[in-house]
PDB file of N, CA and C in Angstrom:
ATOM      1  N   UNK A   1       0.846  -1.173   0.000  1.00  0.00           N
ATOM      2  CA  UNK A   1       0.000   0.000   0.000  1.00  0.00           C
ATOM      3  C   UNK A   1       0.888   1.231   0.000  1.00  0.00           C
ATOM      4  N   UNK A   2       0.588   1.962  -0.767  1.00  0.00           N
ATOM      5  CA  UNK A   2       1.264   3.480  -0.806  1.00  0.00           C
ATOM      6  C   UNK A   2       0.975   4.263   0.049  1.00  0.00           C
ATOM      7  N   UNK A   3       2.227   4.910   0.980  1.00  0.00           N
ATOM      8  CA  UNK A   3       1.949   5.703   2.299  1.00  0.00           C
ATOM      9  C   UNK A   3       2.605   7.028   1.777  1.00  0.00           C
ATOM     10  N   UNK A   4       1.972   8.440   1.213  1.00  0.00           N
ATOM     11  CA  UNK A   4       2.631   8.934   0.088  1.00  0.00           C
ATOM     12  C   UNK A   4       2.580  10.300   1.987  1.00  0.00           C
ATOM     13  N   UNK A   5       3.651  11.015   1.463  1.00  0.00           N
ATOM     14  CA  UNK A   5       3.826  12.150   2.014  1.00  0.00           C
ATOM     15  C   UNK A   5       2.779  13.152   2.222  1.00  0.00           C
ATOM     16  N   UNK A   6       2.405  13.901   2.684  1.00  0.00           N
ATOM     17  CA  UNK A   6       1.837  15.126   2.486  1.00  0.00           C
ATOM     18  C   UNK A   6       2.499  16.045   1.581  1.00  0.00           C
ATOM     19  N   UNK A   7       1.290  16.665   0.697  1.00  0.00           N
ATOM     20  CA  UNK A   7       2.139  17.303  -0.496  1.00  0.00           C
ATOM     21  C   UNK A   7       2.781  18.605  -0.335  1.00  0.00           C
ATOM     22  N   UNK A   8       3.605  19.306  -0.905  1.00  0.00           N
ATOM     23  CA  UNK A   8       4.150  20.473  -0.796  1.00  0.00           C
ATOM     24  C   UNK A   8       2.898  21.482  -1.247  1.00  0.00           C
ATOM     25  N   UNK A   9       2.506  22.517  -0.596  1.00  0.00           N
ATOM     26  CA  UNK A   9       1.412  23.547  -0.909  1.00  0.00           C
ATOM     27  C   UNK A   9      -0.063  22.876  -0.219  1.00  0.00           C
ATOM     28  N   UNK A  10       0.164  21.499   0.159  1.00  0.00           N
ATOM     29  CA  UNK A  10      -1.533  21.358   0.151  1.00  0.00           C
ATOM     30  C   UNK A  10      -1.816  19.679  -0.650  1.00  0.00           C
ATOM     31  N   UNK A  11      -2.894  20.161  -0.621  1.00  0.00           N
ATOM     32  CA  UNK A  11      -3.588  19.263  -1.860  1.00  0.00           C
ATOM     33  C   UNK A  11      -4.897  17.927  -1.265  1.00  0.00           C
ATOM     34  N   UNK A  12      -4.700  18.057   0.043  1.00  0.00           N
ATOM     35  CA  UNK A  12      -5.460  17.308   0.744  1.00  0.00           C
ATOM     36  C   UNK A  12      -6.567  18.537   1.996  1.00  0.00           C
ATOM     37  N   UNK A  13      -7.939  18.033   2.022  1.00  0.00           N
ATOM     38  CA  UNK A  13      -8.554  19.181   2.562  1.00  0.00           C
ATOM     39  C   UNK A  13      -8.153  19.259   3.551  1.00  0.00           C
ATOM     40  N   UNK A  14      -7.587  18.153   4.856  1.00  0.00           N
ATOM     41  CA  UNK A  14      -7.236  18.112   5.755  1.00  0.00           C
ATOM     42  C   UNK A  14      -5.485  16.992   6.256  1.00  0.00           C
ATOM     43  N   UNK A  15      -4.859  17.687   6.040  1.00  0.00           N
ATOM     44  CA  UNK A  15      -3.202  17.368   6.011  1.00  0.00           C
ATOM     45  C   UNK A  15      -3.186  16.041   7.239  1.00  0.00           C
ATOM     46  N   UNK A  16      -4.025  16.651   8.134  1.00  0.00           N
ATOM     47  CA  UNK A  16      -3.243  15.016   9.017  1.00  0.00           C
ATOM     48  C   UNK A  16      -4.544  14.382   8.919  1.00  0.00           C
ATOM     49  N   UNK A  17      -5.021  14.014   8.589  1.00  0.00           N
ATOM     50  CA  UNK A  17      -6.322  12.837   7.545  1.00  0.00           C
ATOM     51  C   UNK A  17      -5.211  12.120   6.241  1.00  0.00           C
ATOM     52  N   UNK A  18      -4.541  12.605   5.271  1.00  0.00           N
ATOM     53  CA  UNK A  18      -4.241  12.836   4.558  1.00  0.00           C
ATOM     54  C   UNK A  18      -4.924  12.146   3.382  1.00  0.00           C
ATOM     55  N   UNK A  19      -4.739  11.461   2.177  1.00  0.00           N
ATOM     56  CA  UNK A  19      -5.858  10.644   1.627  1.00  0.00           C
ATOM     57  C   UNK A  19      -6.782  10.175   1.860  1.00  0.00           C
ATOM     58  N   UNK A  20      -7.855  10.074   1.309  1.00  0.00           N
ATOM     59  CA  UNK A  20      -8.669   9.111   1.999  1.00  0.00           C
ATOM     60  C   UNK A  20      -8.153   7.324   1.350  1.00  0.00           C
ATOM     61  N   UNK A  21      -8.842   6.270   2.240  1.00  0.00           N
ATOM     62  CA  UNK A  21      -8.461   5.253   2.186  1.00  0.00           C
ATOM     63  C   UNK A  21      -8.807   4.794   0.331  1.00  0.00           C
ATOM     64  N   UNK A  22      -9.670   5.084  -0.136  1.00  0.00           N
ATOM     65  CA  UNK A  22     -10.077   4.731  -1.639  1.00  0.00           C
ATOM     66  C   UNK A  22      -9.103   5.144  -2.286  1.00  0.00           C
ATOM     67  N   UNK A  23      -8.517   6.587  -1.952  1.00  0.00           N
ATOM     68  CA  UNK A  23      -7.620   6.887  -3.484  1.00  0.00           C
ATOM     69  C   UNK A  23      -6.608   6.250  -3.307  1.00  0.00           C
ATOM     70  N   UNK A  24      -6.282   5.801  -2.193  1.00  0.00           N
ATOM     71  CA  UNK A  24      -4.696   4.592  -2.061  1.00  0.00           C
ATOM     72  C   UNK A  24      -5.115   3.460  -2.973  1.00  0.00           C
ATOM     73  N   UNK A  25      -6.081   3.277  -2.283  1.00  0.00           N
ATOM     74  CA  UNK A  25      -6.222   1.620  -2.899  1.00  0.00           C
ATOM     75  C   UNK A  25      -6.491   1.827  -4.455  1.00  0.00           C
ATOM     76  N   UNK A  26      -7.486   2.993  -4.813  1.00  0.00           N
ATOM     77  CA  UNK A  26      -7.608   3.505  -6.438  1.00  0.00           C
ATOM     78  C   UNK A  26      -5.922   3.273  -6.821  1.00  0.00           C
ATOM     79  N   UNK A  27      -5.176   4.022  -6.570  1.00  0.00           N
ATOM     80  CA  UNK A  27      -4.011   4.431  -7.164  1.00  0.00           C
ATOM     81  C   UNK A  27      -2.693   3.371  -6.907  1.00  0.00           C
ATOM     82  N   UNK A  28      -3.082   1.856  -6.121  1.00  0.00           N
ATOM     83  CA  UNK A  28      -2.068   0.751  -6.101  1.00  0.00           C
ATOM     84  C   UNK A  28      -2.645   0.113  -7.267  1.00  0.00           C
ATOM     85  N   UNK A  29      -4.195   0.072  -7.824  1.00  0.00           N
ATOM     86  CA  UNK A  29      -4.888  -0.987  -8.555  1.00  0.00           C
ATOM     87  C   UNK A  29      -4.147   0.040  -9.700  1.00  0.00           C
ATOM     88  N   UNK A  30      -4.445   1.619  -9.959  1.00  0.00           N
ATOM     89  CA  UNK A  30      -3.921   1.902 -11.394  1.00  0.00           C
ATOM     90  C   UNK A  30      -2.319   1.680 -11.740  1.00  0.00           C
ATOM     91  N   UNK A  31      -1.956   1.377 -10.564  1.00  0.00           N
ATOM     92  CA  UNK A  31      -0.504   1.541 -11.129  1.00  0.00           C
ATOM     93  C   UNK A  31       0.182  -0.327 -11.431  1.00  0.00           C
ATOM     94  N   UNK A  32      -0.724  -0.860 -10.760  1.00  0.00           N
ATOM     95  CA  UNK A  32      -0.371  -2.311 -11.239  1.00  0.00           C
ATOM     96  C   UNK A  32      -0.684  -2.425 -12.057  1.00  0.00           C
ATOM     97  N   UNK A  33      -2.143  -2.441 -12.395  1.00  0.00           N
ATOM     98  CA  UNK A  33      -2.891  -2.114 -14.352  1.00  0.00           C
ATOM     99  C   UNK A  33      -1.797  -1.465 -15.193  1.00  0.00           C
ATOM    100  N   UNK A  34      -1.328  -0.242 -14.878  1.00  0.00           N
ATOM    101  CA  UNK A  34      -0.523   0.060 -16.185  1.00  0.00           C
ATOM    102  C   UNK A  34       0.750  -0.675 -16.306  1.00  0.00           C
ATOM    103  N   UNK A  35       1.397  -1.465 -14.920  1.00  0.00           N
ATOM    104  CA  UNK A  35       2.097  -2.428 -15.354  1.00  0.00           C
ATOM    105  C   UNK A  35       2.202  -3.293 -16.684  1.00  0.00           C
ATOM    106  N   UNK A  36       0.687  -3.849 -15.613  1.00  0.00           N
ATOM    107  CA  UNK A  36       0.408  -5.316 -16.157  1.00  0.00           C
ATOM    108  C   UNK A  36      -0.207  -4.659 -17.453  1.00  0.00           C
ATOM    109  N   UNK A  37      -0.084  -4.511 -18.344  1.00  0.00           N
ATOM    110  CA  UNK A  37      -0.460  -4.021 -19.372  1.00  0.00           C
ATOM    111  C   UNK A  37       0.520  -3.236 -20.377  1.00  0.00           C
ATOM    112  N   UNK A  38       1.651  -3.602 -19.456  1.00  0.00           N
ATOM    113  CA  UNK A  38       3.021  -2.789 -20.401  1.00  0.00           C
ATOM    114  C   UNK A  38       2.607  -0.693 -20.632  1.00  0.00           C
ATOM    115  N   UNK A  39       2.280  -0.972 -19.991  1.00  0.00           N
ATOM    116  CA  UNK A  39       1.401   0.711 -20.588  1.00  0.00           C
ATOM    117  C   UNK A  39       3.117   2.293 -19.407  1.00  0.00           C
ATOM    118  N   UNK A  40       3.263   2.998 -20.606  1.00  0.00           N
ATOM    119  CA  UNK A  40       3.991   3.913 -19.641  1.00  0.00           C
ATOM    120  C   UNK A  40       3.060   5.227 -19.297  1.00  0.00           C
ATOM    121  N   UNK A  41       3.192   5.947 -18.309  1.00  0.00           N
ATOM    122  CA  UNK A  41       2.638   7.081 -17.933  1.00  0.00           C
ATOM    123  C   UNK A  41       2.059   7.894 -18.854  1.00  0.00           C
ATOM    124  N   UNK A  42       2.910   7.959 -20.380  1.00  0.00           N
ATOM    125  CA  UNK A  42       2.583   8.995 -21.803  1.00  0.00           C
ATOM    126  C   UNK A  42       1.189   8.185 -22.143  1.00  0.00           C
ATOM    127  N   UNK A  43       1.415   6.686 -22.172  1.00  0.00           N
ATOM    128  CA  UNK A  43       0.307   6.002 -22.908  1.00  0.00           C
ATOM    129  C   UNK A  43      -1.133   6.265 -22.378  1.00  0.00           C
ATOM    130  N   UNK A  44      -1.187   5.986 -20.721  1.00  0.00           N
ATOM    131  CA  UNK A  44      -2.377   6.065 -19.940  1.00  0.00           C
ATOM    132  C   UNK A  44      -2.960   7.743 -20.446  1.00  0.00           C
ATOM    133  N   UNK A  45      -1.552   8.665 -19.996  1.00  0.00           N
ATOM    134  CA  UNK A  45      -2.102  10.381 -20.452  1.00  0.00           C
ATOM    135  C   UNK A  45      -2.870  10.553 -21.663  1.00  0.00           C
ATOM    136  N   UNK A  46      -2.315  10.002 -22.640  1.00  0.00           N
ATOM    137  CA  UNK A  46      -3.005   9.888 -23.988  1.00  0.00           C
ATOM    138  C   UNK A  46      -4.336   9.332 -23.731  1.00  0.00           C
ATOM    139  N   UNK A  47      -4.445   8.180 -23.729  1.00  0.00           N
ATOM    140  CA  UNK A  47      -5.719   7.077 -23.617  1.00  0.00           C
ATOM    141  C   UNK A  47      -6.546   8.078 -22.806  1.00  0.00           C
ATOM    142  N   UNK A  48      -6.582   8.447 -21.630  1.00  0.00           N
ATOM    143  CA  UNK A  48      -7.235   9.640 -20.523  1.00  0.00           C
ATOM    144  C   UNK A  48      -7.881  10.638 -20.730  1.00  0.00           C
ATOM    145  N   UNK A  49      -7.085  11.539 -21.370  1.00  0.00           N
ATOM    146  CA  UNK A  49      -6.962  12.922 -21.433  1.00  0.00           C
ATOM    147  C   UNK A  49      -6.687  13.618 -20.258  1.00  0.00           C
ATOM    148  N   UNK A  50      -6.121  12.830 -19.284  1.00  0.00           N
ATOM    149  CA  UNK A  50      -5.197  13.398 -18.544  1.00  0.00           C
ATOM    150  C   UNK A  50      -3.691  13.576 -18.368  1.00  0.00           C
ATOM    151  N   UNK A  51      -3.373  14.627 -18.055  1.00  0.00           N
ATOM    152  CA  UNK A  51      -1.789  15.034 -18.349  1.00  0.00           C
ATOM    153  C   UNK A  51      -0.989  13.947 -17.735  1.00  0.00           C
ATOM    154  N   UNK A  52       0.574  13.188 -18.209  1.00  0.00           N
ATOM    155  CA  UNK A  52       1.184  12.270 -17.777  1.00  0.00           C
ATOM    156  C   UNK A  52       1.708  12.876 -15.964  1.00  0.00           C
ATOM    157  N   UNK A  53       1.577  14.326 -15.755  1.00  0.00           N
ATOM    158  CA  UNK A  53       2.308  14.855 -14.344  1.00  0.00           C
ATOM    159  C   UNK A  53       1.267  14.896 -13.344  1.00  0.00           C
ATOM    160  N   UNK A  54       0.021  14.620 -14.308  1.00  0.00           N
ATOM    161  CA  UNK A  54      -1.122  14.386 -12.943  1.00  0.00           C
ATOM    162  C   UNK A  54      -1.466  12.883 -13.028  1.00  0.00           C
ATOM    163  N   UNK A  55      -1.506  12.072 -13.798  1.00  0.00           N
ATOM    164  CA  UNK A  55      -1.357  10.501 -13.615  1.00  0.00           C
ATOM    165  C   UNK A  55      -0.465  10.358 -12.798  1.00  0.00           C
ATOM    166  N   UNK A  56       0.953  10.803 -13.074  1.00  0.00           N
ATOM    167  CA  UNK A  56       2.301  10.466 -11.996  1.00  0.00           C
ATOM    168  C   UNK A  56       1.934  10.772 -10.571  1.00  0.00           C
ATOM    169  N   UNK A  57       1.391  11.683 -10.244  1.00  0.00           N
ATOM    170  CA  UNK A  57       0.519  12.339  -9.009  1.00  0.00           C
ATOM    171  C   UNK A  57      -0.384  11.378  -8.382  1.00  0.00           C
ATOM    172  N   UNK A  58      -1.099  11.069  -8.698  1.00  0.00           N
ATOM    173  CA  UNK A  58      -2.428  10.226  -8.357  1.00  0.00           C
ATOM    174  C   UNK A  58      -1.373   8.604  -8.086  1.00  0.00           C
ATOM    175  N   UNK A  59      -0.943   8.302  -9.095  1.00  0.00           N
ATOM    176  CA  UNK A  59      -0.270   6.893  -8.703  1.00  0.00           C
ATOM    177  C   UNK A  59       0.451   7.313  -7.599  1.00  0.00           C
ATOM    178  N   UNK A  60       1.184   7.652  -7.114  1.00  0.00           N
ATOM    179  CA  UNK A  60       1.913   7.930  -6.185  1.00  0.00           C
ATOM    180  C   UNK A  60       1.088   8.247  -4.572  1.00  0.00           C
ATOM    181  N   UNK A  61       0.038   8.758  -4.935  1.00  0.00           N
ATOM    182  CA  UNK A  61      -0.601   9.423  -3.614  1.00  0.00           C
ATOM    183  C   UNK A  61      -0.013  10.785  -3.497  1.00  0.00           C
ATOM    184  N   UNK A  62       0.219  11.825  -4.148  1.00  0.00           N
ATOM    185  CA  UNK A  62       0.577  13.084  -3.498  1.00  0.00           C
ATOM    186  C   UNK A  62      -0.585  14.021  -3.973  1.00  0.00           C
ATOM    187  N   UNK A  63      -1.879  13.333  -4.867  1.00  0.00           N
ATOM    188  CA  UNK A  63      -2.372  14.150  -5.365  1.00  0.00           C
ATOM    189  C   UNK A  63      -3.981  13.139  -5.269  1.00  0.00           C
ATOM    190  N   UNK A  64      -5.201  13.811  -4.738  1.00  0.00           N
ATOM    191  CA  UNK A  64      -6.058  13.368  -4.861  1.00  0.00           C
ATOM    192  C   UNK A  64      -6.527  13.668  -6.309  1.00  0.00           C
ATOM    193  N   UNK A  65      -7.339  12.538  -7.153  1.00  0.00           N
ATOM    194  CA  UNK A  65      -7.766  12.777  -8.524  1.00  0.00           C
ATOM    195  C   UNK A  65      -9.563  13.832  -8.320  1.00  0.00           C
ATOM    196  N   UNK A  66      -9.775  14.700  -9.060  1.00  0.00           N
ATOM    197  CA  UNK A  66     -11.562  14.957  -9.044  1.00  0.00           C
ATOM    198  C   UNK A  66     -11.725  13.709  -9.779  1.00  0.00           C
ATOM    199  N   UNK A  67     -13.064  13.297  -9.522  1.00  0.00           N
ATOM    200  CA  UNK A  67     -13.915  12.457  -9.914  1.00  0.00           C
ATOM    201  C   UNK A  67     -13.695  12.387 -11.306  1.00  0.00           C
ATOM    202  N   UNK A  68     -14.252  13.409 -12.327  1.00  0.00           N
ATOM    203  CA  UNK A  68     -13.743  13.463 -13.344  1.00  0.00           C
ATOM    204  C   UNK A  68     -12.510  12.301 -14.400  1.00  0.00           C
ATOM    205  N   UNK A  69     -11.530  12.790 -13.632  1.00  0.00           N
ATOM    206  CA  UNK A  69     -10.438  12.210 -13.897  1.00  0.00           C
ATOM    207  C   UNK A  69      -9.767  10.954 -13.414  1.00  0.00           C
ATOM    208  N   UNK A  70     -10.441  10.658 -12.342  1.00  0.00           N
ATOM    209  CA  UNK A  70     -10.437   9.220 -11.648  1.00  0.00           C
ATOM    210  C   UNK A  70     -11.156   8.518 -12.346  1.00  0.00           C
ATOM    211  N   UNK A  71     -12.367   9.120 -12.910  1.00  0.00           N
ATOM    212  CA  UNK A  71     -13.042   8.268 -13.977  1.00  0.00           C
ATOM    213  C   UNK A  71     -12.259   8.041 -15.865  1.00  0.00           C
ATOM    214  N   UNK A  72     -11.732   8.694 -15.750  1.00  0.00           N
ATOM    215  CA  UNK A  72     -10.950   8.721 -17.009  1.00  0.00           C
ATOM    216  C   UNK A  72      -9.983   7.471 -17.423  1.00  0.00           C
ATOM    217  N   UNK A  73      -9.136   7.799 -16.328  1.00  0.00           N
ATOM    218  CA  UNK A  73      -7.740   7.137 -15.890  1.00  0.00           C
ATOM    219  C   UNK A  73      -8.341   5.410 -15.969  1.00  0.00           C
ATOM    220  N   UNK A  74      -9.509   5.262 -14.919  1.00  0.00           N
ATOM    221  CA  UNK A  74      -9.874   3.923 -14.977  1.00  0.00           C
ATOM    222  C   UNK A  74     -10.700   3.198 -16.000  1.00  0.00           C
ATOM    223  N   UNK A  75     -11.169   4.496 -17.029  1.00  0.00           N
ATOM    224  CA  UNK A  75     -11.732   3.823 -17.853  1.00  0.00           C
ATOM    225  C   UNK A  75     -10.749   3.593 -19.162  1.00  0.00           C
ATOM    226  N   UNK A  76      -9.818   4.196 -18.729  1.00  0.00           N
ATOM    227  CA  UNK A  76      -8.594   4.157 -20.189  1.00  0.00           C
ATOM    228  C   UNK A  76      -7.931   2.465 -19.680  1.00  0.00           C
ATOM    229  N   UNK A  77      -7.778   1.926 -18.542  1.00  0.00           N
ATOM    230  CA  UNK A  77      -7.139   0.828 -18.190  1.00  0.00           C
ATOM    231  C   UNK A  77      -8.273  -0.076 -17.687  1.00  0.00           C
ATOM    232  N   UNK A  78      -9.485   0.261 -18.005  1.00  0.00           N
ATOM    233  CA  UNK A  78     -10.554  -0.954 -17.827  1.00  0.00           C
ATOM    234  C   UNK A  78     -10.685  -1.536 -16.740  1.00  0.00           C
ATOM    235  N   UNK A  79     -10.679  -0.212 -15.515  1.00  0.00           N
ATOM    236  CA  UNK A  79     -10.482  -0.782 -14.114  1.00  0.00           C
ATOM    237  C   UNK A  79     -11.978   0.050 -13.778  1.00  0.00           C
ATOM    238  N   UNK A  80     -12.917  -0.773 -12.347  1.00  0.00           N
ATOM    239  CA  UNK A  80     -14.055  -0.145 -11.973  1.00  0.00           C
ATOM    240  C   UNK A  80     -13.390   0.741 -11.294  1.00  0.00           C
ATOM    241  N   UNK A  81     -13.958   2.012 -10.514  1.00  0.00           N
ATOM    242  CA  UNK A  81     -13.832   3.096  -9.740  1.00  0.00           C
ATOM    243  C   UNK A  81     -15.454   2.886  -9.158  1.00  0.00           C
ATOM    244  N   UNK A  82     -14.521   2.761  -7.093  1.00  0.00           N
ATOM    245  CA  UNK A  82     -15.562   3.195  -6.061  1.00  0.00           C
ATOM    246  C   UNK A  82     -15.429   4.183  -5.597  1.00  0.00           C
ATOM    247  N   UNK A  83     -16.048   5.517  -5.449  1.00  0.00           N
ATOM    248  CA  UNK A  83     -15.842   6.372  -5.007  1.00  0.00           C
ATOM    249  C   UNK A  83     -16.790   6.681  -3.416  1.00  0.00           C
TER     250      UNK A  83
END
């Protein structure tokens, strides 16, 4: 499980909460998917229409995704999203 830092500037509504428990687990399932799928960060951005520096973000945990784009990401790698 990814235990990501608190981000520089913010980015979480409440810093010592820090993620909530879904976007971890969202963002271990996307980043094994783009593994397992040979896929690099450019490919998912493309497939998405999200930028490769906010995919890199979200996999990692330093960046919660909007809905929006959590929906993107998982529908470009054919993964469900619980929000």
């Amino acid at each position: 499980m990814i235990k990501p830092k608190a981000p520089v500037g913010g980015g979480w509504l409440n810093e010592a909460d820090g993620p909530k428990k879904w976007v971890l687990e969202w963002a271990s399932v996307v980043h094994e998917q783009r593994l397992s799928q040979s896929l690099t960060l450019d490919d998912v951005a493309q497939m998405s229409g999200v930028t490769r520096d906010q995919v890199s973000r979200y996999e990692s945990g330093k960046r919660v995704p909007r809905l929006d784009r959590a929906m993107a990401i998982s529908d470009a790698l054919g993964i469900g999203i619980e929000w």
